[in-house]
N, C-alpha and C. Protein backbone atom coordinates (compact mmCIF):
# COMPACT_ATOMS: atom_id res chain seq x y z
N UNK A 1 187.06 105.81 93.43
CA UNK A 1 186.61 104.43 93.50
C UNK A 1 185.73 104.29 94.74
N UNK A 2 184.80 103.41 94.30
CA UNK A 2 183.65 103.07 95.72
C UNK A 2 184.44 102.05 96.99
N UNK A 3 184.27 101.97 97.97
CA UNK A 3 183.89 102.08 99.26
C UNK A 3 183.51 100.30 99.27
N UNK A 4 183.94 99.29 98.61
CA UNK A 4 183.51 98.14 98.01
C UNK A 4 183.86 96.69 99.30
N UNK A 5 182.65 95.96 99.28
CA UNK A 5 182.67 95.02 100.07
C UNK A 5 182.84 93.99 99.60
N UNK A 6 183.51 92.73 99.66
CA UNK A 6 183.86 91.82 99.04
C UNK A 6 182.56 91.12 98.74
N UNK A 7 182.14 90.97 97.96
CA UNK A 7 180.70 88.91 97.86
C UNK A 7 180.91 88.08 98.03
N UNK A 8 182.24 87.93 96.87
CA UNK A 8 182.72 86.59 96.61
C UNK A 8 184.36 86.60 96.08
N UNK A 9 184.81 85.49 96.32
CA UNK A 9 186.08 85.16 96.22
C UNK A 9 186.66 83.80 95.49
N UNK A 10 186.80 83.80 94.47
CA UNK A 10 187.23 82.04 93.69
C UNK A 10 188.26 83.00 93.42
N UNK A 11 189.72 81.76 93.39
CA UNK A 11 190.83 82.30 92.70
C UNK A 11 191.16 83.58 92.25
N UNK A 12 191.91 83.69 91.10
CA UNK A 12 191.85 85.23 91.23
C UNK A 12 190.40 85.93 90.82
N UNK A 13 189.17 85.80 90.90
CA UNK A 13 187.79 86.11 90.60
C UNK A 13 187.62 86.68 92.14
N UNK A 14 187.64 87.98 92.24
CA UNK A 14 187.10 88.81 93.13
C UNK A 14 185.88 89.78 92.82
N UNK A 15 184.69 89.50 93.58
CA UNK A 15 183.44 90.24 93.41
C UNK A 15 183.04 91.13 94.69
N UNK A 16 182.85 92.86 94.13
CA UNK A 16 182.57 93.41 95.12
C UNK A 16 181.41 94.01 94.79
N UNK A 17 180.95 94.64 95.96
CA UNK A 17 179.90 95.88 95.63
C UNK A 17 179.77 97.28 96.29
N UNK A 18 179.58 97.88 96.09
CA UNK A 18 179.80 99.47 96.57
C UNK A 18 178.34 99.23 97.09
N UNK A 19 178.44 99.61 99.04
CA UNK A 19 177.22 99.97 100.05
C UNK A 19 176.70 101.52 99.13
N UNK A 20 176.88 101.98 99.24
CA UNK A 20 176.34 103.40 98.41
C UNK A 20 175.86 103.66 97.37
N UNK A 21 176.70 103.19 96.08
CA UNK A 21 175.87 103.01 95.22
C UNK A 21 175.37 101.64 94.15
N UNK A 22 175.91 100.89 94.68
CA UNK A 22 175.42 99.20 94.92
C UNK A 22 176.05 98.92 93.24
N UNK A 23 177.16 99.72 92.60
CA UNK A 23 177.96 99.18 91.77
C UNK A 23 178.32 97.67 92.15
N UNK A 24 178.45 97.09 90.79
CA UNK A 24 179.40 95.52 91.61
C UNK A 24 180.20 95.67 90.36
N UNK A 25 181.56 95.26 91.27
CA UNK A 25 183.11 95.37 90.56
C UNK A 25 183.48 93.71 90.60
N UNK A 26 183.53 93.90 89.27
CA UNK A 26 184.43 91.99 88.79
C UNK A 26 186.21 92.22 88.40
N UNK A 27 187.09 91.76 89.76
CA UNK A 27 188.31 92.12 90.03
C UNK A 27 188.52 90.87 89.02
N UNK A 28 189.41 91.02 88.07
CA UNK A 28 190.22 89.70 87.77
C UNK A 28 191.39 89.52 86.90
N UNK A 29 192.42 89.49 88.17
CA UNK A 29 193.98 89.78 87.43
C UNK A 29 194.07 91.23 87.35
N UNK A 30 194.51 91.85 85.84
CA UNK A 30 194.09 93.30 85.80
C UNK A 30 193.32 93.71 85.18
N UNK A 31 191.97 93.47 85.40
CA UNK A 31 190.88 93.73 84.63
C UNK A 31 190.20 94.04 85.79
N UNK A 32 189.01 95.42 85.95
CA UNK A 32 188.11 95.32 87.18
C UNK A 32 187.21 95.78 86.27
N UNK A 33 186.06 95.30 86.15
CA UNK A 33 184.71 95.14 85.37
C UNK A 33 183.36 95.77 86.04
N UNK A 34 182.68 97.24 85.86
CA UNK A 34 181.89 97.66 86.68
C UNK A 34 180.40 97.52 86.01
N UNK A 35 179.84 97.16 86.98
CA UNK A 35 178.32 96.74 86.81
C UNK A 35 176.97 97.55 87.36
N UNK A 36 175.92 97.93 86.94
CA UNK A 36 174.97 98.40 87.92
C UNK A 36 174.25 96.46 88.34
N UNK A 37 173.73 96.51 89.30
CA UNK A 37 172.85 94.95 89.79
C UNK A 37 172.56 94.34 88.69
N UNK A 38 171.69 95.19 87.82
CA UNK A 38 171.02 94.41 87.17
C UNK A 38 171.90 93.87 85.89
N UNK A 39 172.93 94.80 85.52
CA UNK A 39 174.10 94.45 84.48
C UNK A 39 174.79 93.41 85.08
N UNK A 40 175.32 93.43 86.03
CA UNK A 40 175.81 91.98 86.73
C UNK A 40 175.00 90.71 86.25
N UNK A 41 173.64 90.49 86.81
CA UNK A 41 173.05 89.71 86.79
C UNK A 41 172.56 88.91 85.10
N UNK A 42 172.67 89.95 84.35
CA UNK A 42 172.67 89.67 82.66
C UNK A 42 174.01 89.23 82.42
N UNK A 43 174.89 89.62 82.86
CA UNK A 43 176.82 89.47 82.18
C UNK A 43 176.73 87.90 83.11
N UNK A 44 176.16 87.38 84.11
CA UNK A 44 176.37 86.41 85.23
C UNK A 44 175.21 85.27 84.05
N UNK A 45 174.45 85.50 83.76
CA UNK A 45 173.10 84.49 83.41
C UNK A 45 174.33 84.23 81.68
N UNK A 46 175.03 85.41 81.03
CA UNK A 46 175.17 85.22 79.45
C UNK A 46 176.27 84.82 79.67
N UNK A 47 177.79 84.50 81.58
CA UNK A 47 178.31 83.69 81.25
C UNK A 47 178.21 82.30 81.57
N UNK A 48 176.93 81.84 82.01
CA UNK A 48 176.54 80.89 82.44
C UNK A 48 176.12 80.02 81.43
N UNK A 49 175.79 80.74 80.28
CA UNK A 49 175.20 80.12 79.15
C UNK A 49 176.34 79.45 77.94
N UNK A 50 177.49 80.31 78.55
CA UNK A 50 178.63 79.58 77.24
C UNK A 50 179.14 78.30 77.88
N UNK A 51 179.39 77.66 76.50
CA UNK A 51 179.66 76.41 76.80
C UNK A 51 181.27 76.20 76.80
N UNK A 52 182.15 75.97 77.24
CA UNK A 52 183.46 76.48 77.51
C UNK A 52 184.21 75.13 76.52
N UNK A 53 183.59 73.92 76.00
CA UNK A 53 184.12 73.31 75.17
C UNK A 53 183.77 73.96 73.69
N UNK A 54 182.61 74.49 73.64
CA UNK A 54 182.10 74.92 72.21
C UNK A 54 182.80 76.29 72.11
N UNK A 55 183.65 76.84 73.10
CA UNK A 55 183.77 78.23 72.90
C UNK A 55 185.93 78.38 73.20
N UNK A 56 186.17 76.77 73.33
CA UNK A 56 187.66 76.78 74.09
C UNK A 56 188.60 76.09 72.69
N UNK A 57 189.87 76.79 73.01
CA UNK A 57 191.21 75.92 71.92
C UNK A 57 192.38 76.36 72.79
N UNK A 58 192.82 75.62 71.84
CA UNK A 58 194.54 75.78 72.74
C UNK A 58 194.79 76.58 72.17
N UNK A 59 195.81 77.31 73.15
CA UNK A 59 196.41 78.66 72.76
C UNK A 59 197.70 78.28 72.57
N UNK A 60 198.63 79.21 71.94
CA UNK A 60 200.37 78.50 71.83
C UNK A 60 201.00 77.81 72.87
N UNK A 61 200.62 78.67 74.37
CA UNK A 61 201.50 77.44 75.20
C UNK A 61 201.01 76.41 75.90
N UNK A 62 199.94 75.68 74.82
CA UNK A 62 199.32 74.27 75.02
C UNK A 62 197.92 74.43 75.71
N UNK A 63 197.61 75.40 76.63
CA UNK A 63 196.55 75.37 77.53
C UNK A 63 195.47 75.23 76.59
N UNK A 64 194.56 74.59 76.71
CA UNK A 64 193.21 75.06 76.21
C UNK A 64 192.66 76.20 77.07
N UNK A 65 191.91 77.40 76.63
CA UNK A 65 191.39 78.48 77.05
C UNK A 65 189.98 78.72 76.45
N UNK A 66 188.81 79.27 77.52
CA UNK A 66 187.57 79.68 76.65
C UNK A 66 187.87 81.14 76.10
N UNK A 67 187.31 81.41 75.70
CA UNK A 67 187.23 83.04 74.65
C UNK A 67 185.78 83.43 75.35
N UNK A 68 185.52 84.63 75.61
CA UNK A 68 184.39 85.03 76.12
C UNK A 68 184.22 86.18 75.12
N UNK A 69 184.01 86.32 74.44
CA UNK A 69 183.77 87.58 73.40
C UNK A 69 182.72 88.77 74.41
N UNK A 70 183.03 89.92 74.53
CA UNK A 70 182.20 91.40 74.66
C UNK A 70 181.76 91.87 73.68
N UNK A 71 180.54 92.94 73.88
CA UNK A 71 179.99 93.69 73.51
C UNK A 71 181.01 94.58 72.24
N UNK A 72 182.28 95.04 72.64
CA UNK A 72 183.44 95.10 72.04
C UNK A 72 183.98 94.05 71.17
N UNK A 73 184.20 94.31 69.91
CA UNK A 73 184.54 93.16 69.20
C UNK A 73 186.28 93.23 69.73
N UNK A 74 186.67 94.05 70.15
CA UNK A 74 187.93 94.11 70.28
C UNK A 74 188.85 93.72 71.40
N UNK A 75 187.76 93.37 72.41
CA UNK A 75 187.88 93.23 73.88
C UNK A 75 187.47 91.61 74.09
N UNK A 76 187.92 90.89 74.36
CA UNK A 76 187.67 89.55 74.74
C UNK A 76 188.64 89.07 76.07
N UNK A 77 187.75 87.93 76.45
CA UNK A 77 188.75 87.51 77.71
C UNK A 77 188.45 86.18 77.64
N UNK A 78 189.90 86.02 78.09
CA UNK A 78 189.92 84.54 78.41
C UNK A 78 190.31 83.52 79.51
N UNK A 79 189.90 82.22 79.51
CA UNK A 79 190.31 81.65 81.27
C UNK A 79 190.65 80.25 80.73
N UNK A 80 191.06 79.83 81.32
CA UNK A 80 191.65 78.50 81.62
C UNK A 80 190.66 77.86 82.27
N UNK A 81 190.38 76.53 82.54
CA UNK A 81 189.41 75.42 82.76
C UNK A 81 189.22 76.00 84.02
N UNK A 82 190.31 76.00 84.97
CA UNK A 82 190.23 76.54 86.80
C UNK A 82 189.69 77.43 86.71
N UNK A 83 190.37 78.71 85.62
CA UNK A 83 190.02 80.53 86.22
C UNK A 83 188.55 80.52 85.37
N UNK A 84 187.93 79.28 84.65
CA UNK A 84 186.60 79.57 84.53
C UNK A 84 185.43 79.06 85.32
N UNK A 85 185.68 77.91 85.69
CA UNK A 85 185.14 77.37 86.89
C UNK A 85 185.38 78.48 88.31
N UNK A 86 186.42 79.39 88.86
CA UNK A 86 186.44 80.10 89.52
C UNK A 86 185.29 81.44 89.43
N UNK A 87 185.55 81.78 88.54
CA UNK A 87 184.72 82.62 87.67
C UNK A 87 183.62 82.64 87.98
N UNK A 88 182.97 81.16 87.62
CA UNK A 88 181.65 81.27 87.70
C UNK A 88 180.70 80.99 88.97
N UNK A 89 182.04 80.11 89.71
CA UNK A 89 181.22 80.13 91.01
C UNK A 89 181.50 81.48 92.02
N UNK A 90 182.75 82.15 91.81
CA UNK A 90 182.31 83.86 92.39
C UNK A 90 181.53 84.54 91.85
N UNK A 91 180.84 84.72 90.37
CA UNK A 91 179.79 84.89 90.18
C UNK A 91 178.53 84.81 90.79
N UNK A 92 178.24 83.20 91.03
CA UNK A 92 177.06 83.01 91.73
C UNK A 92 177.19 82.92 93.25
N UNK A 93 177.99 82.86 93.51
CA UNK A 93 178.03 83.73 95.17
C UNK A 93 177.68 85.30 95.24
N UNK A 94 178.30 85.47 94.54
CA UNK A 94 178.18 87.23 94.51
C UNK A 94 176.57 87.90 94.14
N UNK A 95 176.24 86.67 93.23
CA UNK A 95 174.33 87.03 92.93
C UNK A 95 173.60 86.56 94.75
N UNK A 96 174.36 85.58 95.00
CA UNK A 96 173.25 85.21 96.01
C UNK A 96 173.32 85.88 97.27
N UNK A 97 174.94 86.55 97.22
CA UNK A 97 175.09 87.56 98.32
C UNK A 97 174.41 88.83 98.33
N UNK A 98 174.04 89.03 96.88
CA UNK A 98 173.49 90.50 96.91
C UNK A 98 172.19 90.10 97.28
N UNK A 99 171.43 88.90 97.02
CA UNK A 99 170.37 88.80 97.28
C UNK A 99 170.08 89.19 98.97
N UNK A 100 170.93 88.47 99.55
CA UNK A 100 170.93 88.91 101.28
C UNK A 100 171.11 90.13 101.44
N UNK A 101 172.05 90.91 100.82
CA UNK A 101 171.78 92.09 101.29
C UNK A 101 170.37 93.04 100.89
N UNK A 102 169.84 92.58 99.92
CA UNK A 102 168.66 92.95 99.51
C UNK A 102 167.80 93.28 100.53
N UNK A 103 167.85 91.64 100.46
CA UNK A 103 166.60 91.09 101.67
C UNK A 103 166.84 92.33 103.02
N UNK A 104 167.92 92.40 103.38
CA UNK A 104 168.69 93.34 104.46
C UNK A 104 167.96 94.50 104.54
N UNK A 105 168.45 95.22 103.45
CA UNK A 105 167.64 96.47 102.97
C UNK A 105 169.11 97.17 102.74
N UNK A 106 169.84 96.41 102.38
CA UNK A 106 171.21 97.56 101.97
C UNK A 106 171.66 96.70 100.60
């Protein structure tokens, strides 16, 4: 495993990136999700685009939850109103942090 610096932090939504080889890892719960930049930035813009009422139902123990469907028909995830709003704003911290380090040169 890389050598990973935190970006961003909402609830359990932890975003890192590896100084070396500038992987970014989406920690969440037990799921860690690996990205090259530019895969981040497509998975960040396509979950920005779901609409979490057009895409949410209640699940058996009452919560309403969104469904995020993958590339995998078999693989889906899901969040609760908080852990998607968390989600998305460690997301866009994590884009705008990499941007600084860009700018940086690392």
């Amino acid at each position: 495993m890389c050598d990973a610096k935190v970006l961003s932090q909402k609830g359990a939504s932890v975003i890192s990136r590896c100084s070396e080889c500038h992987c970014v890892f989406i920690w969440n719960h037990n799921l860690i999700l690996s990205f090259t930049p530019e895969q981040f930035m497509q998975f960040k813009d396509f979950a920005a685009d779901l609409d979490f009422i057009g895409h949410s139902f209640p699940f058996p123990d009452g919560q309403e939850r969104v469904v995020m469907r993958t590339p995998t028909n078999d693989i889906q995830f899901t969040f609760t109103t908080d852990e998607w709003e968390d989600f998305q704003a460690a997301m866009e911290e994590a884009a705008y942090m990499q941007e600084v380090y860009s700018l940086m040169g690392g």
